[in-house]
Protein backbone atom coordinates (compact mmCIF):
# COMPACT_ATOMS: atom_id res chain seq x y z
CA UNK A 1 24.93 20.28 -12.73
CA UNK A 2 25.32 19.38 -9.12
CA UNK A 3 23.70 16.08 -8.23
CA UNK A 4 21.91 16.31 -5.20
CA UNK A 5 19.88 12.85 -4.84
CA UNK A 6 20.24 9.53 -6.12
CA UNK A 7 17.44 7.27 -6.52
CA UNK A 8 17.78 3.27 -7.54
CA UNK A 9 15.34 0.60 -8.15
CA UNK A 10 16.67 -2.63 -6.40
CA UNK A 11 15.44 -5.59 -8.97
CA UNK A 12 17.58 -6.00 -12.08
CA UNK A 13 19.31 -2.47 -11.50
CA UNK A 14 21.44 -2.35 -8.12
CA UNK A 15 20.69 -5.65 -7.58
CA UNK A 16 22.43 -7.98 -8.93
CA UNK A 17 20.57 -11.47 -10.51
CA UNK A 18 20.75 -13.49 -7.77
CA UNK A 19 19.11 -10.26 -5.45
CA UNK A 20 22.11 -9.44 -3.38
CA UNK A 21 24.24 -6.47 -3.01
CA UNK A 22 28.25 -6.65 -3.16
CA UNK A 23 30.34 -5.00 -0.65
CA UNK A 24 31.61 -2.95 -3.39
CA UNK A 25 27.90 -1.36 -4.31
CA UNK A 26 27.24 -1.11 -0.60
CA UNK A 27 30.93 0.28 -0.37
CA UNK A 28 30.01 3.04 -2.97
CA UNK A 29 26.76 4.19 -1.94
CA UNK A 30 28.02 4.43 1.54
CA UNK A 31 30.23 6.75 0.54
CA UNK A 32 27.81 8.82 -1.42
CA UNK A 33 25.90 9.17 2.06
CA UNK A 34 28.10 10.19 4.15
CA UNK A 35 28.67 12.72 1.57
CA UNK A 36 25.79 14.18 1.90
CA UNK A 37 23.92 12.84 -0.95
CA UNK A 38 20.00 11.85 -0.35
CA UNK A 39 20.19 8.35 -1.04
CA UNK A 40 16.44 7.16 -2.05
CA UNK A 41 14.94 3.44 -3.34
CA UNK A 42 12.19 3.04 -5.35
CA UNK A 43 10.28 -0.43 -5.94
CA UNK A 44 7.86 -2.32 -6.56
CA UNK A 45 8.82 -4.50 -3.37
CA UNK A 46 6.87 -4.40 -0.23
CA UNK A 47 8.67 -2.42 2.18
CA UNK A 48 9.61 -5.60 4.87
CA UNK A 49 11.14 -7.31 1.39
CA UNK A 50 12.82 -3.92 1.04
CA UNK A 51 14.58 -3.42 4.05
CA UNK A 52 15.42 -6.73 4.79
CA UNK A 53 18.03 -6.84 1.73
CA UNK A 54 19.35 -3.64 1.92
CA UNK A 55 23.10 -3.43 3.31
CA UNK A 56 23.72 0.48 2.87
CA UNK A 57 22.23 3.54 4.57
CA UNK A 58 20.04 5.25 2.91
CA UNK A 59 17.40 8.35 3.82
CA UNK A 60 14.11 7.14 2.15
CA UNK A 61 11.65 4.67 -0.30
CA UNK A 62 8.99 4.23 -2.46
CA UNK A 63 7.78 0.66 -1.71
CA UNK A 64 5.50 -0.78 -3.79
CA UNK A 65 5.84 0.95 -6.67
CA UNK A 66 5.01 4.25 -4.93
CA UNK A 67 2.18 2.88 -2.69
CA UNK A 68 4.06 3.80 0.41
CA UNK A 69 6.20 6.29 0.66
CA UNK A 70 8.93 6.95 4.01
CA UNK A 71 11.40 9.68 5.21
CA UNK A 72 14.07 8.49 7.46
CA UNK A 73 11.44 4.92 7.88
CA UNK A 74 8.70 6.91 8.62
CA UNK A 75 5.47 6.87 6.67
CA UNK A 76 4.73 9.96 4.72
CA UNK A 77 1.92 8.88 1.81
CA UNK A 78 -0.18 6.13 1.73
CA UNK A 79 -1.92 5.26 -1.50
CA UNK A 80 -4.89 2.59 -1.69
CA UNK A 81 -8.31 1.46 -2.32
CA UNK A 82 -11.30 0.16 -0.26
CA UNK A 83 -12.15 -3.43 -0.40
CA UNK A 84 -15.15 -2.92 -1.98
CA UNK A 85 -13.44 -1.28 -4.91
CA UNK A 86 -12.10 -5.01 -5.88
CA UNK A 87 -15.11 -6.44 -4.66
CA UNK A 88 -16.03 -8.08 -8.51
CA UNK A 89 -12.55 -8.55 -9.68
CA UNK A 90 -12.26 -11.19 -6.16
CA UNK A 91 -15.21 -12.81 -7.11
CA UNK A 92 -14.39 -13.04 -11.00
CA UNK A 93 -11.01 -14.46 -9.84
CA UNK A 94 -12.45 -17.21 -7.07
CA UNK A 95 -14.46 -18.18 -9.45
CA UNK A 96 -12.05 -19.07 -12.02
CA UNK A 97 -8.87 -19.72 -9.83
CA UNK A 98 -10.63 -21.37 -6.71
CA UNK A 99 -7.26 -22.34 -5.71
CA UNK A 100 -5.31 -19.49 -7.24
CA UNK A 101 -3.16 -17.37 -4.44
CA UNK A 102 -3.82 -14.21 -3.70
CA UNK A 103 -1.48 -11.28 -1.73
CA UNK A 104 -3.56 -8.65 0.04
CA UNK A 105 -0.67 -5.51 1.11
CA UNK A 106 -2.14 -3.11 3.83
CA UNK A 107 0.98 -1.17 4.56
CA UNK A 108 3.85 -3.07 5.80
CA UNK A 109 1.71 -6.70 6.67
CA UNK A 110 1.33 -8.90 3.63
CA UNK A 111 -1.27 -11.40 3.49
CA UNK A 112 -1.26 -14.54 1.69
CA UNK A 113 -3.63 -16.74 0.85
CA UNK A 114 -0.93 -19.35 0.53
CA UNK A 115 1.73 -18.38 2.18
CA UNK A 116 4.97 -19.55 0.37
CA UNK A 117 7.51 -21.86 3.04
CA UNK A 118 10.19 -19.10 2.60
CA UNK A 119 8.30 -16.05 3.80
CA UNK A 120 6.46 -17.80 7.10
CA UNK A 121 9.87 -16.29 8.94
CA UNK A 122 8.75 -12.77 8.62
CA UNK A 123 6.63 -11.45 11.35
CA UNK A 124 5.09 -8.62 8.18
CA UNK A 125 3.40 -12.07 6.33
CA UNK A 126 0.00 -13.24 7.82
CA UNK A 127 -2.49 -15.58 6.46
CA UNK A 128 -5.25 -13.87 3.89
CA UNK A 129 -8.72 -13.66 5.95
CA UNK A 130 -11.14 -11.09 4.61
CA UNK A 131 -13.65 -11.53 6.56
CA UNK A 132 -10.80 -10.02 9.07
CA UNK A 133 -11.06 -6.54 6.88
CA UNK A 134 -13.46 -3.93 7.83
CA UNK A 135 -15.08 -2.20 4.42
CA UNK A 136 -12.94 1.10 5.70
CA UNK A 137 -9.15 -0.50 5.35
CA UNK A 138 -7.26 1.22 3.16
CA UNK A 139 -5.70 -1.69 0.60
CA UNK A 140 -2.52 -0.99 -1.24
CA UNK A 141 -1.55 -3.81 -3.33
CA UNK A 142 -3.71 -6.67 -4.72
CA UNK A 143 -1.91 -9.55 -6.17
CA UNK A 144 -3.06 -12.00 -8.52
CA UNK A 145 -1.60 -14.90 -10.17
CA UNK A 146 -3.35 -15.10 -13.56
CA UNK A 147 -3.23 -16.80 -17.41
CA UNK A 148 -1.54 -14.42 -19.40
CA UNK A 149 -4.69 -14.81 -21.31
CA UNK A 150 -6.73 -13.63 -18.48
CA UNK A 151 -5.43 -10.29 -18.24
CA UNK A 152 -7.06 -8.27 -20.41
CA UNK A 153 -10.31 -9.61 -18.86
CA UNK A 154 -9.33 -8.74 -15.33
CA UNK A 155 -8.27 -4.79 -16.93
CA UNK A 156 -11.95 -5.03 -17.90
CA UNK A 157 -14.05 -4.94 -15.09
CA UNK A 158 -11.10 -2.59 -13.37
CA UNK A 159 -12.40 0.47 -11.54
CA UNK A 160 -11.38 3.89 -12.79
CA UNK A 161 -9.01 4.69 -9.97
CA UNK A 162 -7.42 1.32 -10.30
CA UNK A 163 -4.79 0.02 -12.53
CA UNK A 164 -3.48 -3.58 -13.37
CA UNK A 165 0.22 -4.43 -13.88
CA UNK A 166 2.35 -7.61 -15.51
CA UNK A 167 4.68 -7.91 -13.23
CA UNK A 168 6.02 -11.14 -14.93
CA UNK A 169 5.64 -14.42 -15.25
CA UNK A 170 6.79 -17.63 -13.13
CA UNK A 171 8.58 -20.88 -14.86
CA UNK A 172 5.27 -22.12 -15.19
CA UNK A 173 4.14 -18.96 -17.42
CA UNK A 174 1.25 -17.93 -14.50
CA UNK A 175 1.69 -14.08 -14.85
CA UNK A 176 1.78 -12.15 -11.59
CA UNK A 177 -0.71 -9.67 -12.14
CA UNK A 178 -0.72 -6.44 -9.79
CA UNK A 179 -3.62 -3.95 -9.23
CA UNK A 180 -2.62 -0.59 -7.11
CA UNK A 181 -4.11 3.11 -6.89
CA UNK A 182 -3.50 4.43 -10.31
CA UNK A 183 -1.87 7.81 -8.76
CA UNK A 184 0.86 5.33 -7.27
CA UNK A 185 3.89 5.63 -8.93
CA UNK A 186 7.39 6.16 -8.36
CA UNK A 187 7.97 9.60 -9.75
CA UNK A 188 5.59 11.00 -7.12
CA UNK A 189 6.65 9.27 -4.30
CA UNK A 190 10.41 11.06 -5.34
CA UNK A 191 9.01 14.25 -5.79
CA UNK A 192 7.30 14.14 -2.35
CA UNK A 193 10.67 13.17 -0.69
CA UNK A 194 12.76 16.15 -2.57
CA UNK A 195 10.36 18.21 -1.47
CA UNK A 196 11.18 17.20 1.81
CA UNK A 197 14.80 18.19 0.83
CA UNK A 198 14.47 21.24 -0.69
CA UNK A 199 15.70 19.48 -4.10
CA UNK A 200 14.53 20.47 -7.53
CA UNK A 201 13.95 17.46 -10.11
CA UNK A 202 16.99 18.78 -12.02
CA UNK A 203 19.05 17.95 -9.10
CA UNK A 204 18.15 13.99 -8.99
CA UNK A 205 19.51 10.81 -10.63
CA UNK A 206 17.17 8.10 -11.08
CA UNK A 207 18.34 4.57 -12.10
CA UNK A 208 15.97 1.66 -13.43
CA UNK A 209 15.81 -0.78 -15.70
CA UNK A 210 11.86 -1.81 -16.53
CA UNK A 211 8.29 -0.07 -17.45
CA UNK A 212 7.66 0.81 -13.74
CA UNK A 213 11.09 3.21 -14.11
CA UNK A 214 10.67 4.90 -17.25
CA UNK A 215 8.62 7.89 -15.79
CA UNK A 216 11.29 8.67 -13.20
CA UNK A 217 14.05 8.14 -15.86
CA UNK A 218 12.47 10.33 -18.55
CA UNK A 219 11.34 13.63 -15.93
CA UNK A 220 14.26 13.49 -12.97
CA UNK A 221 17.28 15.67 -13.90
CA UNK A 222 19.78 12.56 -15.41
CA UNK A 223 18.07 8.67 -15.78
CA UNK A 224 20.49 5.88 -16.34
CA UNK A 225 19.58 2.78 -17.62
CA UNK A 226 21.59 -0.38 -16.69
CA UNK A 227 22.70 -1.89 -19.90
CA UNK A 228 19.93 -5.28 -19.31
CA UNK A 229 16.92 -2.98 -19.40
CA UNK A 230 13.77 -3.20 -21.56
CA UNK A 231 14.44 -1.32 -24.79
CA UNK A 232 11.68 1.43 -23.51
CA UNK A 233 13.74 1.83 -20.75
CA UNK A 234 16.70 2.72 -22.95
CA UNK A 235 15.16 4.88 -24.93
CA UNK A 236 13.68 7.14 -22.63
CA UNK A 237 17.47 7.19 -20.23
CA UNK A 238 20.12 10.12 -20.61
CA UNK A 239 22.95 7.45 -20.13
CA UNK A 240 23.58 3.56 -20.30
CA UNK A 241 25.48 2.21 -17.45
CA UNK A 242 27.34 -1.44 -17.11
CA UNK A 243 24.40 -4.38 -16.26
CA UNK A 244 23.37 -5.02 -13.02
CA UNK A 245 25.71 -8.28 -12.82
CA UNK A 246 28.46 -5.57 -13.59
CA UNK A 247 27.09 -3.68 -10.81
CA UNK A 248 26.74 -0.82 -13.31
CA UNK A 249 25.14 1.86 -11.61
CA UNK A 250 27.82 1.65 -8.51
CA UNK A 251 30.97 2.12 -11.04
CA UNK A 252 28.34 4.53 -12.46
CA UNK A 253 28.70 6.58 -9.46
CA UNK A 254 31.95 6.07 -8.85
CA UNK A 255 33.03 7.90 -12.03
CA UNK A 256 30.48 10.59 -12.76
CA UNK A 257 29.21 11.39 -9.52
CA UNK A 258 32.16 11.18 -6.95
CA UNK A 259 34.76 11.70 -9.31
CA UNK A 260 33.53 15.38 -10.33
């Protein structure tokens, strides 16, 4: 089969541990572009987190776990929900978190409640004010930091559309709990960009490493694991690559994709 896109979650997969990118990944997937591959990410990162720690070209991305979708930086999909749509799970959370954070995405601004010291630098993070929302914004991202105990009481009261995440837990155990459109996912946002490309799903390689990755792993046309996913992740993947600290999927795609 002839490869004809290559798609990579950043965290824990092309990333390495301590988030950056070696020359020699960057080296790889640089070459890879230029010949002619379509070069795609796919995370669960906000898109100014994405691009500001990328060091390669690349054609398109699924930012926040398939929220937002862009060709060539431009928007192409948008997936959401209206503020009212969160309206009890806000309340329910003020009341028992009155000085819990909270992340509000609406496309590529961010806005904290709290914003941490280390993202005040980035013009895309603003300070949380709903009463700044009108009822007809389209929100893509609600983020909650919750008692792992608390989850399953915030699933609860969870619209139908809607869907909550664990998206892990701090030193402190407070979980990071994530509620997004449930039609946003990764393996759409790719199909929607090989369409783009005139690419069939037998023609793409996804790597990943977590929950949010097994979809794309199990239906695109080869999914490679790096060797520190989650078991489920393993399972589901055609091939186990080197770890991400081994920078797995680039030697990955240094023998099996440019070397055939």
């Amino acid at each position: 089969m002839k490869y004809k896109m290559l798609v990579f979650d950043l965290d824990n997969t092309l990333m390495k541990s301590d988030e950056s990118i070696p020359f020699f990944t960057s080296n790889v997937l640089e070459t890879v572009y230029n010949n002619g591959y379509i070069l795609m990410v796919a995370t669960a990162r906000d898109y100014w987190a994405t691009v500001a720690n990328l060091n390669f070209n690349y054609h398109a991305s699924a930012c926040m776990n398939g929220a937002l979708t862009y060709n060539n930086k431009s928007l192409i999909d948008s997936i959401g929900f209206q503020k009212k749509q969160i309206d009890g799970i806000l309340d329910l959370y003020n009341h028992r978190y009155p000085k819990g954070n909270i992340v509000v995405t609406v496309g590529e601004i961010s806005y904290y409640k709290d914003v941490p010291e280390a993202y005040r630098k980035y013009n895309a993070v603003k300070v949380l004010n709903f009463d700044d929302f009108p009822d007809s914004v389209v929100i893509n991202r609600l983020v909650l930091m919750i008692e792992k105990s608390d989850f399953e009481l915030f699933r609860g009261i969870l619209c139908e559309d809607l869907t909550i995440t664990d998206e892990g837990s701090n030193s402190d155990g407070i979980m990071k709990a994530v509620i997004w459109n449930s039609r946003a996912n990764k393996l759409r946002s790719i199909y929607l960009v090989a369409k783009k490309y005139n690419i069939n799903k037998d023609e793409i390689v996804a790597f990943g490493d977590s929950f949010n990755d097994i979809e794309m792993l199990k239906e695109c046309g080869l999914g490679v694991a790096v060797s520190n996913s989650i078991p489920e992740a393993i399972d589901v993947a055609d091939f186990v690559c080197g770890s991400n600290d081994e920078e797995g999927v680039a030697q990955f795609i240094k023998k099996r994709i440019l070397n055939n």
